[in-house]
PDB file of N, CA and C in Angstrom:
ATOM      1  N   UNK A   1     107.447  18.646  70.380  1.00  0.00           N
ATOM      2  CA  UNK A   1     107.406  19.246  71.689  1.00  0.00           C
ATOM      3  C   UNK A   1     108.131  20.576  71.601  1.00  0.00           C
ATOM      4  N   UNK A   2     107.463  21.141  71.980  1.00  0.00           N
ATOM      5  CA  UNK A   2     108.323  22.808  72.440  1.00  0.00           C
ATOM      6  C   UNK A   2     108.217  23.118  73.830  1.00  0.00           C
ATOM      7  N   UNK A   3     109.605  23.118  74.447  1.00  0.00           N
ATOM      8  CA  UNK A   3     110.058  23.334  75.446  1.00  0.00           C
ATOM      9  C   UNK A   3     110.080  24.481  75.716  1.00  0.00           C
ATOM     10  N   UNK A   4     109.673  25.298  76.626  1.00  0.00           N
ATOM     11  CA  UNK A   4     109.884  26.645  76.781  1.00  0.00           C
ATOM     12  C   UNK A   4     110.409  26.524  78.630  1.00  0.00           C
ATOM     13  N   UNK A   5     112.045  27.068  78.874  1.00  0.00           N
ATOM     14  CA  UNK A   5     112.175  27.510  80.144  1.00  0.00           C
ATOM     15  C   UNK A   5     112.133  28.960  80.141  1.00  0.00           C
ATOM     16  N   UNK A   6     111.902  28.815  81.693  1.00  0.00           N
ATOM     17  CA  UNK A   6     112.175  30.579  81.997  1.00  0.00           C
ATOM     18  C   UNK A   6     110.706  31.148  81.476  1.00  0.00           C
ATOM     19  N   UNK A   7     109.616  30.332  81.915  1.00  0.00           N
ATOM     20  CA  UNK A   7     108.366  31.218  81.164  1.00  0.00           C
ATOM     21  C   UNK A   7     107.982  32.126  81.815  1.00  0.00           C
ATOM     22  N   UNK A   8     108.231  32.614  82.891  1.00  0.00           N
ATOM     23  CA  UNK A   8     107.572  33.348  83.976  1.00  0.00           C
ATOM     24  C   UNK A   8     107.984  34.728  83.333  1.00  0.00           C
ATOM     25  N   UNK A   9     108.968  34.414  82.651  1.00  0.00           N
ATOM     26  CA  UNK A   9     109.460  36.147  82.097  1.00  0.00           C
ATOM     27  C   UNK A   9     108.438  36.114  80.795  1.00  0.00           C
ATOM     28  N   UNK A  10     107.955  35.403  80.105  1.00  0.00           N
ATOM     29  CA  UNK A  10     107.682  36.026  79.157  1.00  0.00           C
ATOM     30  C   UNK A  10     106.547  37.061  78.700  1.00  0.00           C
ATOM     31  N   UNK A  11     106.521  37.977  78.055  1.00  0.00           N
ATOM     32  CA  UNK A  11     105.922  39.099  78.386  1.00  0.00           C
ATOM     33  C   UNK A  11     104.721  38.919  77.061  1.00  0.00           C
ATOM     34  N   UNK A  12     103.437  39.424  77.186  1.00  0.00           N
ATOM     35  CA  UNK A  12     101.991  39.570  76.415  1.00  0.00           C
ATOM     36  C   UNK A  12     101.336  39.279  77.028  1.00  0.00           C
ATOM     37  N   UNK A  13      99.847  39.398  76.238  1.00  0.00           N
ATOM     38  CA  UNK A  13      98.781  38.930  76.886  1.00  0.00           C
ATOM     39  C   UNK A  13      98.107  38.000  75.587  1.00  0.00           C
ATOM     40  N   UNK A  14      96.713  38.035  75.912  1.00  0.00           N
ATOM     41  CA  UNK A  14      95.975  37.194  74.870  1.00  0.00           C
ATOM     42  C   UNK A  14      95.930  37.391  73.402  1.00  0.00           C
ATOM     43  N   UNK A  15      96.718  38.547  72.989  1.00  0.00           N
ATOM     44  CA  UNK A  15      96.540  39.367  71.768  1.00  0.00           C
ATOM     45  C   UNK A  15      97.989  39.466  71.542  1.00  0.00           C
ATOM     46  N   UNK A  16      98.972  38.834  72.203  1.00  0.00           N
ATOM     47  CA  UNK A  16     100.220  39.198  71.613  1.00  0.00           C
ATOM     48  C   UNK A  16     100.361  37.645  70.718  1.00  0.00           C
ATOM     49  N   UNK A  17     101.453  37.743  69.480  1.00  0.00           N
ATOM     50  CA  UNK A  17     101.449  36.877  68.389  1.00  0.00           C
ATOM     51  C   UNK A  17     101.610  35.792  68.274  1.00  0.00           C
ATOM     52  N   UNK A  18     102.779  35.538  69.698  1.00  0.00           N
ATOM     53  CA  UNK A  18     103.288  34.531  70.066  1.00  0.00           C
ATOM     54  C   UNK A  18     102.526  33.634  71.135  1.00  0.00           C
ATOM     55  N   UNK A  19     101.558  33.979  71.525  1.00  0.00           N
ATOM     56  CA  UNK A  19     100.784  33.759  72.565  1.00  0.00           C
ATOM     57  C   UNK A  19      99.520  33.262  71.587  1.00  0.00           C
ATOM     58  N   UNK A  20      99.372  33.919  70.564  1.00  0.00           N
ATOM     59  CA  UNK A  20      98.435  33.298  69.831  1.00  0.00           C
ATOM     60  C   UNK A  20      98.607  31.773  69.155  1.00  0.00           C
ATOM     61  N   UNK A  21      99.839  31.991  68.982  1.00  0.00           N
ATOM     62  CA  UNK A  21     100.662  30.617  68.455  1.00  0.00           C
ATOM     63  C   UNK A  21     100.695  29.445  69.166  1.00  0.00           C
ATOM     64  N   UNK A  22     100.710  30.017  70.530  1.00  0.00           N
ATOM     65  CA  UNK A  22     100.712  28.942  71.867  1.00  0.00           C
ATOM     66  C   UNK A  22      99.295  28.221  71.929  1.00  0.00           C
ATOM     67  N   UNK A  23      98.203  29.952  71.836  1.00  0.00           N
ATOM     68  CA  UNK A  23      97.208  29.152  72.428  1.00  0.00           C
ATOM     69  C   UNK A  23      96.589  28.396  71.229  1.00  0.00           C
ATOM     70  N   UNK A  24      97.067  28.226  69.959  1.00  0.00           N
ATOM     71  CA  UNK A  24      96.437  27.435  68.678  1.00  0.00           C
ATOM     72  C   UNK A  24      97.270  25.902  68.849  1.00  0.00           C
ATOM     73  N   UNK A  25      98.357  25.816  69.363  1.00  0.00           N
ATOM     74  CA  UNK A  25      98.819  24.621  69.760  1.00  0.00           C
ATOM     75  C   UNK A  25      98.171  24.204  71.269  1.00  0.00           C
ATOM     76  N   UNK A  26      98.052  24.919  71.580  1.00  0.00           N
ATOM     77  CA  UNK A  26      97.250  24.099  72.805  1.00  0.00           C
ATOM     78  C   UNK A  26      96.138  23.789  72.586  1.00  0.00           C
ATOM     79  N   UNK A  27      95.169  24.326  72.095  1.00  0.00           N
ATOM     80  CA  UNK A  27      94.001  23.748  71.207  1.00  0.00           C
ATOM     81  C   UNK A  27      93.890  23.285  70.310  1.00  0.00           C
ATOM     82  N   UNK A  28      94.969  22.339  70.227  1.00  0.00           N
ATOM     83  CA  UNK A  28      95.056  21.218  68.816  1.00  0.00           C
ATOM     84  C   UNK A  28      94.500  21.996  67.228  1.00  0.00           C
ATOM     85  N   UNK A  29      95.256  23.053  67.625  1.00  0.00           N
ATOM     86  CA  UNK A  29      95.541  23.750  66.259  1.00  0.00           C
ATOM     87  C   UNK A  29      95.724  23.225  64.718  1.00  0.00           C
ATOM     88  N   UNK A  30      96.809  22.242  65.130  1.00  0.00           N
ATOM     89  CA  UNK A  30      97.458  21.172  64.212  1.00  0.00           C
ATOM     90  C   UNK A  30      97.592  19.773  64.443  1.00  0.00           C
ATOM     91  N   UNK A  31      97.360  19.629  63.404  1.00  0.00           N
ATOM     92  CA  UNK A  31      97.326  18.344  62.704  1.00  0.00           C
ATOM     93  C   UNK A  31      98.381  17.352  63.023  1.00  0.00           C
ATOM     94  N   UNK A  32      99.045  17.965  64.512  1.00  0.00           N
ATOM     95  CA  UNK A  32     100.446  16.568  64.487  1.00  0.00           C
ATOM     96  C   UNK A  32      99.857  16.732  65.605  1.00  0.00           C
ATOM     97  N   UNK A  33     101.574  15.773  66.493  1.00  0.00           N
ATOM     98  CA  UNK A  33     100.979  15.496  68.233  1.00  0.00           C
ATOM     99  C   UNK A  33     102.646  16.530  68.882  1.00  0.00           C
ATOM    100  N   UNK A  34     102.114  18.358  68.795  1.00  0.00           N
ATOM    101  CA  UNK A  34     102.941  19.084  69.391  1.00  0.00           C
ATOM    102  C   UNK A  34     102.076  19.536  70.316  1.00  0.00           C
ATOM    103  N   UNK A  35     102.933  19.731  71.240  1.00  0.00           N
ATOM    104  CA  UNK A  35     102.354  20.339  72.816  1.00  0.00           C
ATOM    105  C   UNK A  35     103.503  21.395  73.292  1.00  0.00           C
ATOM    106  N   UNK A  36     102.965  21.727  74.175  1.00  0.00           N
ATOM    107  CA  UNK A  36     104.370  23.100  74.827  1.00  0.00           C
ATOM    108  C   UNK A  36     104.461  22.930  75.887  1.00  0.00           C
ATOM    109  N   UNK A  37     105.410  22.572  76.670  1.00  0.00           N
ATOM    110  CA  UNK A  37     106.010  22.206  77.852  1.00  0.00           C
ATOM    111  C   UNK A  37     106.557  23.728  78.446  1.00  0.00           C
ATOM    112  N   UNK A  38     105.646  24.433  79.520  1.00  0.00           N
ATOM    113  CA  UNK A  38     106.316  25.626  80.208  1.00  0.00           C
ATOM    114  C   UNK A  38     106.812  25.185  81.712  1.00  0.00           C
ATOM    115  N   UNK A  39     108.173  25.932  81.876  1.00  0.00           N
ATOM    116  CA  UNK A  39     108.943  25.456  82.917  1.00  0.00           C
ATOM    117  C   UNK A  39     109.378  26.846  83.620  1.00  0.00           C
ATOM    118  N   UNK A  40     109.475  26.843  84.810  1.00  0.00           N
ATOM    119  CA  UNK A  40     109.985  28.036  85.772  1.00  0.00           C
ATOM    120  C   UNK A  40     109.986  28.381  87.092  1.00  0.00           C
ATOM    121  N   UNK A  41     109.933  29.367  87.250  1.00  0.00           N
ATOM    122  CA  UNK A  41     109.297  29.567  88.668  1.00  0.00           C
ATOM    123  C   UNK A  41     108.202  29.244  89.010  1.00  0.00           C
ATOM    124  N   UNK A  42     107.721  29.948  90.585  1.00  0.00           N
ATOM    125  CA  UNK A  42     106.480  29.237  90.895  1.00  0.00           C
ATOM    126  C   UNK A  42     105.764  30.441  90.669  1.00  0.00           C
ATOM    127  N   UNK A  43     106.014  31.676  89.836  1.00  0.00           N
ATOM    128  CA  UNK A  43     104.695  32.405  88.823  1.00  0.00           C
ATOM    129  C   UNK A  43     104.512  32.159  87.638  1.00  0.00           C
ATOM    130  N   UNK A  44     105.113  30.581  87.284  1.00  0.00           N
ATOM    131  CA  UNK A  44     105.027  30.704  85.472  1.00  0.00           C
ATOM    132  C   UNK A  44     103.455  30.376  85.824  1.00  0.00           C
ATOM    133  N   UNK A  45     103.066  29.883  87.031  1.00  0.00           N
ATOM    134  CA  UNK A  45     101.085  29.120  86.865  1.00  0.00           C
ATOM    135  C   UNK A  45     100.394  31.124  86.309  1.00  0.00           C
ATOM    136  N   UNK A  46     100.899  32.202  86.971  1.00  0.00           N
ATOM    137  CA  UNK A  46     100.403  33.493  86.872  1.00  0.00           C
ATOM    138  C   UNK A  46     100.618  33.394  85.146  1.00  0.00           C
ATOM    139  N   UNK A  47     101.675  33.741  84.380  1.00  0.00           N
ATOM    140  CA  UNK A  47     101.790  34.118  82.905  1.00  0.00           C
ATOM    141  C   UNK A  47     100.941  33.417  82.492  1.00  0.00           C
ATOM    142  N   UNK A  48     101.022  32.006  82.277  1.00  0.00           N
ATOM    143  CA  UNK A  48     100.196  31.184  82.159  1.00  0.00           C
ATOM    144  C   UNK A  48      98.524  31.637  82.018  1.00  0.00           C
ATOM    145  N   UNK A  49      98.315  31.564  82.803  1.00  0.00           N
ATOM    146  CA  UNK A  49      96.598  32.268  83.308  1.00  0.00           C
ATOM    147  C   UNK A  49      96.714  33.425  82.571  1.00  0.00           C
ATOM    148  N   UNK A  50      97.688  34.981  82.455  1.00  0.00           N
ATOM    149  CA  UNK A  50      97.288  35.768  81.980  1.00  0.00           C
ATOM    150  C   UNK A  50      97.560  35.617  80.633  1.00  0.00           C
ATOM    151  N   UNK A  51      97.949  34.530  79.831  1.00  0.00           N
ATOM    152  CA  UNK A  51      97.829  34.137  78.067  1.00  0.00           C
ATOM    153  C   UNK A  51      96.716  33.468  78.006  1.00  0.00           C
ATOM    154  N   UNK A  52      95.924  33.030  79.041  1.00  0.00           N
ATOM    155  CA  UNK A  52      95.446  31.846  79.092  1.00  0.00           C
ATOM    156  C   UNK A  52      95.329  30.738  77.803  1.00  0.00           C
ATOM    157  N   UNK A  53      96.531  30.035  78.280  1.00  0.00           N
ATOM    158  CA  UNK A  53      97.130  28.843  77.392  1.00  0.00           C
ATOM    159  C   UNK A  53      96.964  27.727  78.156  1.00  0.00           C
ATOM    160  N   UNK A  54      96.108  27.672  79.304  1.00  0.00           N
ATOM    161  CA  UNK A  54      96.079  26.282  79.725  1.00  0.00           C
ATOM    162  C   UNK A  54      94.994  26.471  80.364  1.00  0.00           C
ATOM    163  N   UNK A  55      94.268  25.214  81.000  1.00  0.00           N
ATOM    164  CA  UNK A  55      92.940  25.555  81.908  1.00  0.00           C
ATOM    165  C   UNK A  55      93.029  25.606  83.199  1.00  0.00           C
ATOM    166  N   UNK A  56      93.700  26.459  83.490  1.00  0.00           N
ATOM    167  CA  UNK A  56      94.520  25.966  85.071  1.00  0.00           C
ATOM    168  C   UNK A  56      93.168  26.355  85.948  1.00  0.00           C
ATOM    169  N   UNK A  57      91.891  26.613  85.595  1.00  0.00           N
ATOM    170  CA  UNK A  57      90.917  26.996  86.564  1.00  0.00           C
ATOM    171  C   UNK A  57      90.087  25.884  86.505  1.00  0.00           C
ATOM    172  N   UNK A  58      90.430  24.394  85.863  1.00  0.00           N
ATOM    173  CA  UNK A  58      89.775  22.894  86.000  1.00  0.00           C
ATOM    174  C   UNK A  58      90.778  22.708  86.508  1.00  0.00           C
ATOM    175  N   UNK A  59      91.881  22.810  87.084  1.00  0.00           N
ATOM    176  CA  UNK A  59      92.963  22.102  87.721  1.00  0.00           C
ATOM    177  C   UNK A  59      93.174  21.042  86.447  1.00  0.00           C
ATOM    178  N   UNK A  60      93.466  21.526  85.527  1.00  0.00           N
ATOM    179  CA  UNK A  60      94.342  20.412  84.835  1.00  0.00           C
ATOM    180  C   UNK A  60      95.982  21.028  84.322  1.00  0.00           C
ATOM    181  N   UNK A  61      96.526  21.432  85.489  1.00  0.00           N
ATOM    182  CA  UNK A  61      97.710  21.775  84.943  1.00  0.00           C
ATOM    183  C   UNK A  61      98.533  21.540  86.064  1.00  0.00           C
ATOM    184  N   UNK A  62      99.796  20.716  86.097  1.00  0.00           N
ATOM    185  CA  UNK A  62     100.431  19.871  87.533  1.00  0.00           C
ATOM    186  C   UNK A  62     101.558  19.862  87.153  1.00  0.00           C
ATOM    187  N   UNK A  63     102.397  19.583  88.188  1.00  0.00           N
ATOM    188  CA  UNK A  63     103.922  19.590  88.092  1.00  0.00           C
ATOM    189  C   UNK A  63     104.192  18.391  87.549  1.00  0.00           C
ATOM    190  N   UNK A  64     105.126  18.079  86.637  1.00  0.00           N
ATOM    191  CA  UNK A  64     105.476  16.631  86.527  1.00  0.00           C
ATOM    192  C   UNK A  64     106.534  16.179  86.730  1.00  0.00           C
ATOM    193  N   UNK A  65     106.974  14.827  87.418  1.00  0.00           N
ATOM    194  CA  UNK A  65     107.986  14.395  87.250  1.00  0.00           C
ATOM    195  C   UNK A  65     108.277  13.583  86.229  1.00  0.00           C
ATOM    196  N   UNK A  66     109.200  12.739  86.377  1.00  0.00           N
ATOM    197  CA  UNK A  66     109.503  11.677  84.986  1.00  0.00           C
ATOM    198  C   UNK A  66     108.417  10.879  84.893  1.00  0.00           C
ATOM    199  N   UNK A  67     108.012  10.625  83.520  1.00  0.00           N
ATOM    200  CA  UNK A  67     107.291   9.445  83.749  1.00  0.00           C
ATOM    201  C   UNK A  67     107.796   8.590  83.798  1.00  0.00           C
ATOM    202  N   UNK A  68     107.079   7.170  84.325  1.00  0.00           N
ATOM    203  CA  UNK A  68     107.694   5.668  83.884  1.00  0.00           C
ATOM    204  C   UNK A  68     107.949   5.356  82.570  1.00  0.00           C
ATOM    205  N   UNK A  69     108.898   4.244  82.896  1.00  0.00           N
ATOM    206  CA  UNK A  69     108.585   3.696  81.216  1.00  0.00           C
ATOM    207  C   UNK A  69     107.300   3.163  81.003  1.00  0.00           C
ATOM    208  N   UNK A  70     106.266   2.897  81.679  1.00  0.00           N
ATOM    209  CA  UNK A  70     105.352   2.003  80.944  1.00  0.00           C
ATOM    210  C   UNK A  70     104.092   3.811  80.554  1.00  0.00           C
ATOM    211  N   UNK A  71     104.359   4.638  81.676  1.00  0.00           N
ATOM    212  CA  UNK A  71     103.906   5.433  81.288  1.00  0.00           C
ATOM    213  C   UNK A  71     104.432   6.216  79.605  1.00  0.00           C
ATOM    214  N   UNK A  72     105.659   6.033  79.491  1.00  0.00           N
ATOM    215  CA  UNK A  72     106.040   6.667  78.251  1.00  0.00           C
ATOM    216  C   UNK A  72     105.581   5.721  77.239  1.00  0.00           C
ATOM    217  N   UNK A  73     105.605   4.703  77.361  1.00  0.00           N
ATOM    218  CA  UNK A  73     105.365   3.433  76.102  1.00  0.00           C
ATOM    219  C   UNK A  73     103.945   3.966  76.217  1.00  0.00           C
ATOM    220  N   UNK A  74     102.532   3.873  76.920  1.00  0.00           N
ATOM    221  CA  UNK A  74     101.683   4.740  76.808  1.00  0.00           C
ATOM    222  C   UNK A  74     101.333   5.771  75.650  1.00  0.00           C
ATOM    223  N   UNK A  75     102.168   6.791  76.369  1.00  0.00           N
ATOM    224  CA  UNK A  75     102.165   7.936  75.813  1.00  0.00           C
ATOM    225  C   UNK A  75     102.314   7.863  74.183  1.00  0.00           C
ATOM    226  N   UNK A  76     103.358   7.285  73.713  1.00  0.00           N
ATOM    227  CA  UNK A  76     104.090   7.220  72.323  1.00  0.00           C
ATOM    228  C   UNK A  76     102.996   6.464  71.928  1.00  0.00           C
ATOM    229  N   UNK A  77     102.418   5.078  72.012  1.00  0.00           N
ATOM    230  CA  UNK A  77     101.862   4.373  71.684  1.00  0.00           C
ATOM    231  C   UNK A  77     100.389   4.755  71.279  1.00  0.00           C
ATOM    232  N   UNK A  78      99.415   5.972  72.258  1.00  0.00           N
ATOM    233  CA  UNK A  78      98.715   6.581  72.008  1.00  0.00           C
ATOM    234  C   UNK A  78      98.676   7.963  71.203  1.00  0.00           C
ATOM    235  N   UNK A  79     100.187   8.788  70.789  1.00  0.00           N
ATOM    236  CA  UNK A  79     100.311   9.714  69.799  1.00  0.00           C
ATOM    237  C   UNK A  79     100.099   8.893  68.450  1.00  0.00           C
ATOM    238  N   UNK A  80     101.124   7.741  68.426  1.00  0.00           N
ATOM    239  CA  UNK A  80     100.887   7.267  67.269  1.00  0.00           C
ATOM    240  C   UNK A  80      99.637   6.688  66.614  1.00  0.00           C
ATOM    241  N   UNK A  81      98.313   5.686  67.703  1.00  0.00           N
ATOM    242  CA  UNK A  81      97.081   6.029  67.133  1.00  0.00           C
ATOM    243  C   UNK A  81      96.531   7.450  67.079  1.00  0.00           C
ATOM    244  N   UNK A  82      96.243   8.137  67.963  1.00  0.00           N
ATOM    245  CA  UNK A  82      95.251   9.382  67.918  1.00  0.00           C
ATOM    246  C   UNK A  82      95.816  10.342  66.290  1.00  0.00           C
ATOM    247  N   UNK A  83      97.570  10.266  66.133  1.00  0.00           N
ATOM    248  CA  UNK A  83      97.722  11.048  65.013  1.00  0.00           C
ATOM    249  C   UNK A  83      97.881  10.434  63.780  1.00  0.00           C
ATOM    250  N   UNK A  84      97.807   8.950  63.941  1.00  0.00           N
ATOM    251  CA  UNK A  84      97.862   8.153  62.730  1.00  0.00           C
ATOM    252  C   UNK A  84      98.707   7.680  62.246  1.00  0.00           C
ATOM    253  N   UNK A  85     100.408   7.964  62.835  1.00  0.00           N
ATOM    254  CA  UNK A  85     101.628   8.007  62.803  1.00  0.00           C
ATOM    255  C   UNK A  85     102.137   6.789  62.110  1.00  0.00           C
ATOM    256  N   UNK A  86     102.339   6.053  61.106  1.00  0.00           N
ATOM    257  CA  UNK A  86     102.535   4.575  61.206  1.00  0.00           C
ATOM    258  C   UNK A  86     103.660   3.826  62.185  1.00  0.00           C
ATOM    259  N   UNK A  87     103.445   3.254  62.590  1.00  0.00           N
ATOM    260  CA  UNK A  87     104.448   2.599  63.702  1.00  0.00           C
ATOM    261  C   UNK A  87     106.118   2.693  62.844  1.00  0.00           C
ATOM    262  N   UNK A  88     106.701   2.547  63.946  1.00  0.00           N
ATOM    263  CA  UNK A  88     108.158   2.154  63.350  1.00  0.00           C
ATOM    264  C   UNK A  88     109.193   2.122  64.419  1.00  0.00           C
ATOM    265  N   UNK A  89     110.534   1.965  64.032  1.00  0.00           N
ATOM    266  CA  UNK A  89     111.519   2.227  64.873  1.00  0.00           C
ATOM    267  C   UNK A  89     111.728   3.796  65.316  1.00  0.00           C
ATOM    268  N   UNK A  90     111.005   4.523  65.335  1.00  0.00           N
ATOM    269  CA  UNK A  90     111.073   5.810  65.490  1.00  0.00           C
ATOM    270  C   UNK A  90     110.673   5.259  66.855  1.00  0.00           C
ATOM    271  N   UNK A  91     109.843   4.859  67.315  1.00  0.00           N
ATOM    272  CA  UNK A  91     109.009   4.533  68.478  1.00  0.00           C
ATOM    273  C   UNK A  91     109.840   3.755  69.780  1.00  0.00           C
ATOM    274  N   UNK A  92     110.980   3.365  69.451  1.00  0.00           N
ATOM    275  CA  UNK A  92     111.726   2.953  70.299  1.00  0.00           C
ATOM    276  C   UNK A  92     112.748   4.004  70.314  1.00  0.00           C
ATOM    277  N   UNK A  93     113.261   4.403  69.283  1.00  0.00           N
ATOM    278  CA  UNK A  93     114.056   5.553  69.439  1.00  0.00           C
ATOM    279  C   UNK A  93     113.822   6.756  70.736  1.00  0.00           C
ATOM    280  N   UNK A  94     112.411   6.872  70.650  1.00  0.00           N
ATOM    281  CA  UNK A  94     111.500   7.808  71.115  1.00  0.00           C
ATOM    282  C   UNK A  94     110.995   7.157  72.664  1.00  0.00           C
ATOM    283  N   UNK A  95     111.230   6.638  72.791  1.00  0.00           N
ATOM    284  CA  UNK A  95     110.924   5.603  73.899  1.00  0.00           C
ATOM    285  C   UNK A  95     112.579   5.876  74.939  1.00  0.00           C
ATOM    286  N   UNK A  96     113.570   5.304  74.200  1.00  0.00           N
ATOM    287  CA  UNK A  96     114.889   5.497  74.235  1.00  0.00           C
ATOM    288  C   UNK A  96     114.961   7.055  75.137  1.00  0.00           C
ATOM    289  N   UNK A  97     114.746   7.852  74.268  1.00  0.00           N
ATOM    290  CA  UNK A  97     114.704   9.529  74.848  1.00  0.00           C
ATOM    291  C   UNK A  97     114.129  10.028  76.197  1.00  0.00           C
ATOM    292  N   UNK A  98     112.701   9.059  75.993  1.00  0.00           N
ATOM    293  CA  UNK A  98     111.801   9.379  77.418  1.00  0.00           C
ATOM    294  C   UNK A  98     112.456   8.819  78.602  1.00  0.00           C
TER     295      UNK A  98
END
């Protein structure tokens, strides 16, 4: 996971380097289960749109709160099939965190 606060400041467009980096992880660029978590004001939805790093024009981009636990057991439980992860105590660890 890459956390990014304070995104509303960050400055490029579709052609800047770092933005390219974003938008190759957001399009399952790679081969693991990383995603980018942007946090801020209520213009990070604007930066956003002008990197376009998310599809915010299907409405798939929402505020979240915590998930549940059964939602996080979910979550972990489905990184580890979709990326192949072999199970382990990592998974409660990780569970633990959420």
């Amino acid at each position: 996971m890459i956390a990014i606060d304070e995104f509303q400041t960050m400055s490029g467009d579709r052609n800047a380097n770092h933005v390219k980096l974003l938008n190759k992880i957001h399009g399952g660029g790679y081969p693991a289960p990383i995603f980018v978590i942007a946090t801020g004001l209520s213009d990070t939805l604007g930066v956003v749109e002008r990197m376009g790093i998310s599809r915010t024009k299907l409405n798939a981009v929402h505020s979240l709160g915590a998930l549940s636990e059964e939602e996080s057991r979910a979550l972990i439980e489905g990184w580890t099939e979709h990326f192949q992860i072999p199970s382990g105590p990592w998974q409660d660890d990780l569970l633990d965190m959420a």
